[in-house]
N, C-alpha and C. Protein backbone atom coordinates (compact mmCIF):
# COMPACT_ATOMS: atom_id res chain seq x y z
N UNK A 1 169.93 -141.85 110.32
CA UNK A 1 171.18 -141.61 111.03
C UNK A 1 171.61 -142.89 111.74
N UNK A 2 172.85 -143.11 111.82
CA UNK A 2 173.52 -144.69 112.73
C UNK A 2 172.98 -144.42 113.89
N UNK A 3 172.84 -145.21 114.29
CA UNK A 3 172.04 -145.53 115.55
C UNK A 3 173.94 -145.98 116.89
N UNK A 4 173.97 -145.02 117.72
CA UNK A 4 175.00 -144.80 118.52
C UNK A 4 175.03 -146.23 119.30
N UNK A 5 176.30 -145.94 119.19
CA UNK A 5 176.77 -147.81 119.93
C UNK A 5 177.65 -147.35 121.30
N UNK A 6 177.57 -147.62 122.82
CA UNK A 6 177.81 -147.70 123.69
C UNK A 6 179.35 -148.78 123.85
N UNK A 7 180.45 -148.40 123.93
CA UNK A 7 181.74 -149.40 124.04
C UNK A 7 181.77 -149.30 125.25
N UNK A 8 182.32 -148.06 126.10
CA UNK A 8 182.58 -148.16 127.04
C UNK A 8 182.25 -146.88 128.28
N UNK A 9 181.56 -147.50 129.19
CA UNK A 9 181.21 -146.88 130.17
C UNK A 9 182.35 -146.61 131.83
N UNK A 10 182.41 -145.60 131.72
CA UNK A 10 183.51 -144.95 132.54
C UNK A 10 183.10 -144.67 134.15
N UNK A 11 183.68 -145.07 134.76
CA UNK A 11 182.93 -145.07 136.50
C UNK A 11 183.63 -144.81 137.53
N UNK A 12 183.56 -144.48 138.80
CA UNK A 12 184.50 -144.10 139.57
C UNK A 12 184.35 -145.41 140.38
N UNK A 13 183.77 -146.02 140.32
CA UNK A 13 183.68 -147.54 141.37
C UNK A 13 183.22 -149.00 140.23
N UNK A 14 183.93 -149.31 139.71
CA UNK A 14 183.62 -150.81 138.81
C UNK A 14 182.79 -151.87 139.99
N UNK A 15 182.92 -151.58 141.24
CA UNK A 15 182.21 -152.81 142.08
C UNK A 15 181.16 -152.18 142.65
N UNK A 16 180.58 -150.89 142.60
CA UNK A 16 179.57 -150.75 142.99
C UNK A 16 178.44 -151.15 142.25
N UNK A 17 177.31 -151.62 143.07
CA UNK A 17 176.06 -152.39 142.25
C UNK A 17 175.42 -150.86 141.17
N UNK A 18 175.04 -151.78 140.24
CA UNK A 18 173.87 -150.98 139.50
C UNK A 18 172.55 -151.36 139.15
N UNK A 19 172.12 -150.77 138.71
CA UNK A 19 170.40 -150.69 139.10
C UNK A 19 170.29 -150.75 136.96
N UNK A 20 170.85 -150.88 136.34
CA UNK A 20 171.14 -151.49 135.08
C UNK A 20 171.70 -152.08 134.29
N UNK A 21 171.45 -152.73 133.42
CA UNK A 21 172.23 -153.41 132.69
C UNK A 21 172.70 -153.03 131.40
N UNK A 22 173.60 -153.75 130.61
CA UNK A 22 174.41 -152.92 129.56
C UNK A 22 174.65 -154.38 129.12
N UNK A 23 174.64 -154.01 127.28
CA UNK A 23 175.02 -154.42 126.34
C UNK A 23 176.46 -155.46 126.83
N UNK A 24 176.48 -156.71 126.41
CA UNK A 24 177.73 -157.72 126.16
C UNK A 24 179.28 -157.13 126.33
N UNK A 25 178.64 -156.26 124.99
CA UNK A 25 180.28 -155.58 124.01
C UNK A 25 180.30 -154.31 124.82
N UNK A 26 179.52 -153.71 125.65
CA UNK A 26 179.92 -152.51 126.33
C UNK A 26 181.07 -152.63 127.58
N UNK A 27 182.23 -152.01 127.79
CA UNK A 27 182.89 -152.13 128.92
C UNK A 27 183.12 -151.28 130.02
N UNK A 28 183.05 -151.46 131.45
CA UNK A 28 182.97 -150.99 132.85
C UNK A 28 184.34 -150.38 132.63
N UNK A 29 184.83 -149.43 132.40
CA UNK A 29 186.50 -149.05 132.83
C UNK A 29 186.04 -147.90 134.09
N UNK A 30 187.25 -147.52 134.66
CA UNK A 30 187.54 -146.73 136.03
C UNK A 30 188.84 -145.87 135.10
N UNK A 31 189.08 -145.70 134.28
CA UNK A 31 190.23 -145.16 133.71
C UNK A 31 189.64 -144.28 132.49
N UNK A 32 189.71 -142.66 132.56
CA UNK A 32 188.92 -142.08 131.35
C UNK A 32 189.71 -142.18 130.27
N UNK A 33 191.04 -142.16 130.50
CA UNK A 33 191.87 -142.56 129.34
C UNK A 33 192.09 -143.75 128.37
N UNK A 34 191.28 -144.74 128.91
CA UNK A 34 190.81 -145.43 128.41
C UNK A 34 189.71 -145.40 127.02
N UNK A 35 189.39 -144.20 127.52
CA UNK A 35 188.28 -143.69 126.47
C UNK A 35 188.72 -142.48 125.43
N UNK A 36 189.95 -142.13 125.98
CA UNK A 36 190.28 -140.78 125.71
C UNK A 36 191.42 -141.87 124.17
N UNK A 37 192.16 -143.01 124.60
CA UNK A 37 192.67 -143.87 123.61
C UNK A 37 192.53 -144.54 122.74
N UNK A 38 190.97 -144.76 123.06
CA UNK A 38 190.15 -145.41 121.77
C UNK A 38 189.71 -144.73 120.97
N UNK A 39 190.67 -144.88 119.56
CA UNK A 39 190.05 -144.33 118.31
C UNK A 39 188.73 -144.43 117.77
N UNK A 40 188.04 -145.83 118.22
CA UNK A 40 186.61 -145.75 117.89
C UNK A 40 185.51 -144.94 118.64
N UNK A 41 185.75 -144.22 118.97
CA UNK A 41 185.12 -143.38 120.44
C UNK A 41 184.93 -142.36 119.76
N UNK A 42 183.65 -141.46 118.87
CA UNK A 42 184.15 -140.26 118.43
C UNK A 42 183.38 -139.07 119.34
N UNK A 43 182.36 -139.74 120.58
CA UNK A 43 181.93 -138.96 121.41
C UNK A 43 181.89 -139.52 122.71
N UNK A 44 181.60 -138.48 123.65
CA UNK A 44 181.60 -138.94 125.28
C UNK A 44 180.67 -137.97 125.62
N UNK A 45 179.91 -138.83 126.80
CA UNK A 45 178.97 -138.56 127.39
C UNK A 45 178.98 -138.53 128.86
N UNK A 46 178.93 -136.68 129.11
CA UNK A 46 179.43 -136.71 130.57
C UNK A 46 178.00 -137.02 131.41
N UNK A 47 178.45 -137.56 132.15
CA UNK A 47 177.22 -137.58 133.21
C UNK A 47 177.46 -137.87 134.69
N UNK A 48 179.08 -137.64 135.11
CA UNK A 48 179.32 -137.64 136.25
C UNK A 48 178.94 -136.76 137.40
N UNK A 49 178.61 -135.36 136.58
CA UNK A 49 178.39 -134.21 137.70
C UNK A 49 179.46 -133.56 138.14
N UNK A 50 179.15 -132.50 138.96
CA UNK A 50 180.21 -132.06 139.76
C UNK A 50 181.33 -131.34 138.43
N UNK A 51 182.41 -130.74 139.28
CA UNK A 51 183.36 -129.60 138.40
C UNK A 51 184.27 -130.06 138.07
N UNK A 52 185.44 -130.93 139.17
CA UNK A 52 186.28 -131.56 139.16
C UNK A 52 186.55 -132.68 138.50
N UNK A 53 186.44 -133.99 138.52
CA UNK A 53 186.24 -134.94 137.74
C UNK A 53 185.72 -134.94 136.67
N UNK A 54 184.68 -134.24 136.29
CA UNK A 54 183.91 -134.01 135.13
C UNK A 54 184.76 -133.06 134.51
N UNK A 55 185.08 -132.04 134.44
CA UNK A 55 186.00 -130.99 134.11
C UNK A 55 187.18 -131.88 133.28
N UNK A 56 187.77 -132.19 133.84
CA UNK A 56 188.91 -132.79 133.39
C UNK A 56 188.55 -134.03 132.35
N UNK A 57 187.57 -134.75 132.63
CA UNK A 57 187.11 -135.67 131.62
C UNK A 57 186.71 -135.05 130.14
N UNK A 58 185.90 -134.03 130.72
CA UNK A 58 185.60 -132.87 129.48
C UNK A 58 186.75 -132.31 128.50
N UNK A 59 187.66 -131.75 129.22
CA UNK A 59 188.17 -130.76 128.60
C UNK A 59 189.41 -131.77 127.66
N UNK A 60 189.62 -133.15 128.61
CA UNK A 60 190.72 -133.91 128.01
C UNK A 60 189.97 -134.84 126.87
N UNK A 61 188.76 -134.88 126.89
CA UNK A 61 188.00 -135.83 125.28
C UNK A 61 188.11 -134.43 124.46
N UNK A 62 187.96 -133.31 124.85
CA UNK A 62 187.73 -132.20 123.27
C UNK A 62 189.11 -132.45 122.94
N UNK A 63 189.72 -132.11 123.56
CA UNK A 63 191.82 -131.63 123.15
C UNK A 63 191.74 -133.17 122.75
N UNK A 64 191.20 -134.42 122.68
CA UNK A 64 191.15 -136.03 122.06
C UNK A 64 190.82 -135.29 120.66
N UNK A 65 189.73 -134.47 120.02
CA UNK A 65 189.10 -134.76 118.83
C UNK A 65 187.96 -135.17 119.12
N UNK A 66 187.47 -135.06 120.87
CA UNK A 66 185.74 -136.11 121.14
C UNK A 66 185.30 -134.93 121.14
N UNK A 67 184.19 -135.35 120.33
CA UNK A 67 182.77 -134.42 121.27
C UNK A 67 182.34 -135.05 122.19
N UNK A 68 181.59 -133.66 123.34
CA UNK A 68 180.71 -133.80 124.45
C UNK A 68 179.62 -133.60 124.42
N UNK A 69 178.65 -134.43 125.25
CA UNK A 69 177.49 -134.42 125.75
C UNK A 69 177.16 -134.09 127.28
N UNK A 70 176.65 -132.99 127.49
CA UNK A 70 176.68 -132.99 129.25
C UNK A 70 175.66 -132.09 129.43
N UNK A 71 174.68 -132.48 130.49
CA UNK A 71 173.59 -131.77 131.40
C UNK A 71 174.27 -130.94 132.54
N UNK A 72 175.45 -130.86 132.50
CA UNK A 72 176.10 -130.36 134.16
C UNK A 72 176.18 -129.41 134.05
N UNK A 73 175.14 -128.86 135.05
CA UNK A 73 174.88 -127.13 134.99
C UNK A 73 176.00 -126.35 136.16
N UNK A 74 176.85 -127.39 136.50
CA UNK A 74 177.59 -126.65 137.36
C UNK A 74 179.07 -126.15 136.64
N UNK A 75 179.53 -127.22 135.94
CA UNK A 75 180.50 -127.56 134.81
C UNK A 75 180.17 -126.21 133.94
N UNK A 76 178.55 -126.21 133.08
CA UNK A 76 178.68 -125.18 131.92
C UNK A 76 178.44 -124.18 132.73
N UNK A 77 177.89 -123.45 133.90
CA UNK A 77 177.89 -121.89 134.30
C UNK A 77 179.84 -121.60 134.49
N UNK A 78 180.46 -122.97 135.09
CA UNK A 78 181.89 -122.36 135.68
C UNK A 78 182.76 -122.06 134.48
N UNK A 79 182.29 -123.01 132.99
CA UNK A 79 183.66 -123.10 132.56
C UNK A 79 183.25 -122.78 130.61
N UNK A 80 181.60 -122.01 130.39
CA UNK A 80 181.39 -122.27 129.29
C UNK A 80 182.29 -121.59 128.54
N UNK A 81 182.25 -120.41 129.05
CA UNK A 81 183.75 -119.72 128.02
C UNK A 81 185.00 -119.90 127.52
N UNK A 82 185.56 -120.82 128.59
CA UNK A 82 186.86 -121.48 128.50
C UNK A 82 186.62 -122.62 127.32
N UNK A 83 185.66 -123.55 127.63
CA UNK A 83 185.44 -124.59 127.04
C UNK A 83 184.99 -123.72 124.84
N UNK A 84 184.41 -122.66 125.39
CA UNK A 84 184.11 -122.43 123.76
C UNK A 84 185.75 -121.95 123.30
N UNK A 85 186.33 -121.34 123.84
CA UNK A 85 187.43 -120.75 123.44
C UNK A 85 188.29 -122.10 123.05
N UNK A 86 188.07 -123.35 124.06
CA UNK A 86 189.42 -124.51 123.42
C UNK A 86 188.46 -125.36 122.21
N UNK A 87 187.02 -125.25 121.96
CA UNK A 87 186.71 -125.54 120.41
C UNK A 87 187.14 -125.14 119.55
N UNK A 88 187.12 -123.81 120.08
CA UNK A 88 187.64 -122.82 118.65
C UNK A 88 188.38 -122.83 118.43
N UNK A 89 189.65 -123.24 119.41
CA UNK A 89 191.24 -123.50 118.81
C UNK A 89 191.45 -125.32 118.50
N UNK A 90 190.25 -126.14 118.90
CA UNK A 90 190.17 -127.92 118.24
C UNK A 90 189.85 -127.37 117.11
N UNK A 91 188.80 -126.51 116.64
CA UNK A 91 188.51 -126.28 115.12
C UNK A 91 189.06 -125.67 114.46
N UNK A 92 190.33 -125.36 114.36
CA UNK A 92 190.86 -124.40 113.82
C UNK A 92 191.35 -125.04 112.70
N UNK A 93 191.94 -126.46 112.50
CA UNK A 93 192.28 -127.28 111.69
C UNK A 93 191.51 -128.02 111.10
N UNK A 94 190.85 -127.24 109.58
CA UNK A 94 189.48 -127.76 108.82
C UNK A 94 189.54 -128.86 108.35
N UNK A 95 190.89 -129.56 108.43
CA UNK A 95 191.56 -130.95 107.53
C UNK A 95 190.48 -131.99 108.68
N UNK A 96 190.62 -131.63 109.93
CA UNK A 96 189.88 -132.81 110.76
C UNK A 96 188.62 -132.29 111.01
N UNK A 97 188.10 -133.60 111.81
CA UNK A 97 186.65 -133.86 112.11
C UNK A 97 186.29 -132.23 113.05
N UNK A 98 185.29 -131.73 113.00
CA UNK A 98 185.38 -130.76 113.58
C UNK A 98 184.97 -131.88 115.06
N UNK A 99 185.14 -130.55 116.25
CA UNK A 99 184.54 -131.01 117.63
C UNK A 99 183.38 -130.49 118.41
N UNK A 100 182.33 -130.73 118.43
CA UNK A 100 181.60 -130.73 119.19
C UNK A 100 181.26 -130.61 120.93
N UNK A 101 180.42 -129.56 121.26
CA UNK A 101 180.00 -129.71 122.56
C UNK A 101 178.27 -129.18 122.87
N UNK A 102 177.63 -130.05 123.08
CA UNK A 102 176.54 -130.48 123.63
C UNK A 102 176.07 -130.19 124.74
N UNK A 103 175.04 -129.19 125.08
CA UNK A 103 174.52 -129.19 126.26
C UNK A 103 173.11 -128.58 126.39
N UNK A 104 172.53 -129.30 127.37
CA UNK A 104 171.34 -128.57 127.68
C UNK A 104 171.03 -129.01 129.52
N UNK A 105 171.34 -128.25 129.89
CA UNK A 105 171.09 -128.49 131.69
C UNK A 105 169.66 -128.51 131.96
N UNK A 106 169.22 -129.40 133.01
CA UNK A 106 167.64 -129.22 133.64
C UNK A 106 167.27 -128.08 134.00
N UNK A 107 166.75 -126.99 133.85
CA UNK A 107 166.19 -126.44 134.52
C UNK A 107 164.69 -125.64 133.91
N UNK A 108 164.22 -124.91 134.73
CA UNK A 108 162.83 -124.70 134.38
C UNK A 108 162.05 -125.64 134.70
N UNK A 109 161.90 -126.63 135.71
CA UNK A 109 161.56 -127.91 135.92
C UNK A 109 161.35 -128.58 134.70
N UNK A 110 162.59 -128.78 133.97
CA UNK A 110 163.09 -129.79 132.83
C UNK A 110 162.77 -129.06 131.34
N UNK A 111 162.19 -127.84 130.91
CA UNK A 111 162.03 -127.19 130.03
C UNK A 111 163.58 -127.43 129.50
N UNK A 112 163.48 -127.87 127.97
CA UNK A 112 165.13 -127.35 127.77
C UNK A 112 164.95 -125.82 127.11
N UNK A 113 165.47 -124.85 127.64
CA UNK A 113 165.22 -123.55 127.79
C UNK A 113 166.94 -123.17 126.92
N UNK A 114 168.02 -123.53 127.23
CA UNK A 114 168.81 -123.15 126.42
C UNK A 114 168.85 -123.04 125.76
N UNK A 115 169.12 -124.43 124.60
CA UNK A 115 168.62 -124.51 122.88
C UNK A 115 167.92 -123.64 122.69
N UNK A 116 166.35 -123.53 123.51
CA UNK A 116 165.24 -122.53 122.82
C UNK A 116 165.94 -120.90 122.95
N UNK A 117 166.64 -120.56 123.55
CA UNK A 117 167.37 -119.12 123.82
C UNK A 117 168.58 -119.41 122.91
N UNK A 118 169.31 -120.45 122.88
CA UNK A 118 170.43 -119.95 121.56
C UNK A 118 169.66 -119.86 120.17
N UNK A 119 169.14 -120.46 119.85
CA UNK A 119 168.35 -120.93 118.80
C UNK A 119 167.13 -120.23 118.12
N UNK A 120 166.47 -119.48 119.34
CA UNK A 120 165.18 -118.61 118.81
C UNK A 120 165.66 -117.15 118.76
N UNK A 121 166.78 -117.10 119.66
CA UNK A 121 166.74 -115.22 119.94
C UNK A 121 167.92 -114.60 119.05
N UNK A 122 168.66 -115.74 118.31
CA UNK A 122 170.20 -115.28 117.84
C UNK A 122 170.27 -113.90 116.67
N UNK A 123 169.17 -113.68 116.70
CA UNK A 123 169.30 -111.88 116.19
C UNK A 123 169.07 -110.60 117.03
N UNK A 124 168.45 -111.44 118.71
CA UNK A 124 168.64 -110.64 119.31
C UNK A 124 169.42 -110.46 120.57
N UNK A 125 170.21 -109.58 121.35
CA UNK A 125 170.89 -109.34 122.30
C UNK A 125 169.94 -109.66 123.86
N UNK A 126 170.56 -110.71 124.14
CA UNK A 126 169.79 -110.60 125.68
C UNK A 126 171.01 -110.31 126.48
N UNK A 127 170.51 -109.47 127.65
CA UNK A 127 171.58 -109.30 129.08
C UNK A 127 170.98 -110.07 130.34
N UNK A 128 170.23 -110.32 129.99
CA UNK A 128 169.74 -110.86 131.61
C UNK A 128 167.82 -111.69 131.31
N UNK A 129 168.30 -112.89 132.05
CA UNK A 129 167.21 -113.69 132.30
C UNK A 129 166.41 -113.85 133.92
N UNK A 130 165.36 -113.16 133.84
CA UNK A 130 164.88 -113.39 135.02
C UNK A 130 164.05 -113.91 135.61
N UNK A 131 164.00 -115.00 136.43
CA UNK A 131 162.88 -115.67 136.87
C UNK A 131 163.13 -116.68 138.03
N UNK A 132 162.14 -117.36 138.44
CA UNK A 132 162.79 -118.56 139.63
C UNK A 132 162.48 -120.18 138.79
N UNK A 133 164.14 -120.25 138.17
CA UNK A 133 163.83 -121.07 137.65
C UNK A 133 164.30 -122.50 138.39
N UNK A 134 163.01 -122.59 139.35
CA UNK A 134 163.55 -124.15 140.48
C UNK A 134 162.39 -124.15 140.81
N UNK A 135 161.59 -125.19 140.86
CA UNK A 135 160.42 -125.83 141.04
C UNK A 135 160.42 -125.59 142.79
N UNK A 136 161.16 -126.44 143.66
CA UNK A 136 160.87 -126.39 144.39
C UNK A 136 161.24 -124.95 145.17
N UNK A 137 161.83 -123.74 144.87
CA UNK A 137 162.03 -122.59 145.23
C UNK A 137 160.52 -121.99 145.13
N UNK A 138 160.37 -122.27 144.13
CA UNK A 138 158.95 -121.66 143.50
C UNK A 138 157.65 -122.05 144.30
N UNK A 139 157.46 -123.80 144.40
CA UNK A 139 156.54 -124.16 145.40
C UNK A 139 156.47 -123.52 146.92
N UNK A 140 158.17 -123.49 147.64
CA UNK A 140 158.27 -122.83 149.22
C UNK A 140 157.69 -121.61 149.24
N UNK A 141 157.97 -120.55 148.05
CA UNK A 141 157.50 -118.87 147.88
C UNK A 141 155.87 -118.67 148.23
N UNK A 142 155.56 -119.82 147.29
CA UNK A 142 154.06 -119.72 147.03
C UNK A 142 153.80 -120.23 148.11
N UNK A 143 153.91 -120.74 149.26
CA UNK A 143 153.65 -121.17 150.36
C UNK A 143 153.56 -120.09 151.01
N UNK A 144 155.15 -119.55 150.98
CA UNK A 144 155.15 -118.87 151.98
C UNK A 144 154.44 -117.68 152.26
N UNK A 145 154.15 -117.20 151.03
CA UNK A 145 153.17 -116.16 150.29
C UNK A 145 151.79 -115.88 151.03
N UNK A 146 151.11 -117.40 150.86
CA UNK A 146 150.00 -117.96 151.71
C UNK A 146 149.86 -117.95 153.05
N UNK A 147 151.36 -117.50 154.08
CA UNK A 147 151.20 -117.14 155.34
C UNK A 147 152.12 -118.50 155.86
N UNK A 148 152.58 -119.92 155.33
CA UNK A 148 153.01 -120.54 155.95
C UNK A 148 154.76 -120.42 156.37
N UNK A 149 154.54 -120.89 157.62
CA UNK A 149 156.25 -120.71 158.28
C UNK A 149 157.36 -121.37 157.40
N UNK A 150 158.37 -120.62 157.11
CA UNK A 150 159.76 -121.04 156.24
C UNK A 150 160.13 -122.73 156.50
N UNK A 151 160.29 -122.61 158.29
CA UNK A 151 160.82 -123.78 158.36
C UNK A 151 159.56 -125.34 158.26
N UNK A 152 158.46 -124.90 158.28
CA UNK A 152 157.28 -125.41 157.67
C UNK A 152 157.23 -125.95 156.53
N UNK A 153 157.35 -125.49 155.63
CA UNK A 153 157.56 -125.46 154.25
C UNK A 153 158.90 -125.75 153.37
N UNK A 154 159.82 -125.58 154.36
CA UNK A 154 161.23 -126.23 154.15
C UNK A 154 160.93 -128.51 154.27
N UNK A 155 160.64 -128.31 155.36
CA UNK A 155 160.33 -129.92 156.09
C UNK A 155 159.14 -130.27 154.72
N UNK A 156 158.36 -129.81 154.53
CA UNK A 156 157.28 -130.47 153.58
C UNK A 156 158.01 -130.36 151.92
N UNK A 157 158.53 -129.34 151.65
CA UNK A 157 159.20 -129.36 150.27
C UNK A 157 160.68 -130.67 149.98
N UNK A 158 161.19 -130.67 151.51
CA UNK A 158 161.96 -132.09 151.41
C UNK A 158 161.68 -133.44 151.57
């Protein structure tokens, strides 16, 4: 498979320092439309976070023809339905590239647990997943379980 080439990286601050470096030919823009205009761009990779900004970056690369990539578990609980419903109307026209959307959020302390639930169970009906899936929820319980004070165990889990 081609090995993915990085053009341009999208930021809300071009002068804030970073803690990495990037390719020559890769470029710093502050403008998503920038990305949303380049025909050579056939995917984007969210990784801003948050609903707002990310949202709109999202939803304006699919209605581009981009696919997405995104971990933002706040983004896919608020908006997965919406977002499958405007694939299904990007794919509706078989003449083009179909569009893509990508996700697998952290959780389970980093298990990717989605994929394995779309992917393993799709003959069967689930309604409900239950468990504490947050590491550090899980560590305070078991504490607290053991007799130690909330706000005890709050101060040591942070």
């Amino acid at each position: 498979s081609p090995t993915p080439i990085i053009t341009k990286i999208c930021v809300r601050d071009a002068t804030k320092p970073r803690d990495f470096t990037i390719d020559d030919s890769t470029q710093i823009v502050t403008d998503v439309q920038s990305i949303l205009d380049d025909s050579d761009i056939d995917l984007v990779v969210e990784v801003a976070g948050g609903v707002t900004f990310a949202k709109d970056a999202v939803y304006a690369s699919l209605k581009s023809g981009k696919s997405v990539v995104t971990a933002n578990k706040a983004l896919i609980a608020e908006n997965l339905e919406e977002i499958v419903d405007m694939l299904n109307e990007q794919n509706k026209d078989t003449t083009k590239r179909s569009v893509k959307f990508g996700y697998e959020a952290s959780v389970c302390g980093g298990i990717p647990i989605i994929h394995a639930l779309q992917s393993s169970y799709t003959g069967d009906i689930i309604n409900e997943v239950m468990g504490i899936c947050n590491g550090t929820t899980n560590y305070m319980l078991g504490k607290m379980e053991d007799g130690v004070d909330y706000d005890e165990v709050l101060k040591e889990a942070q």
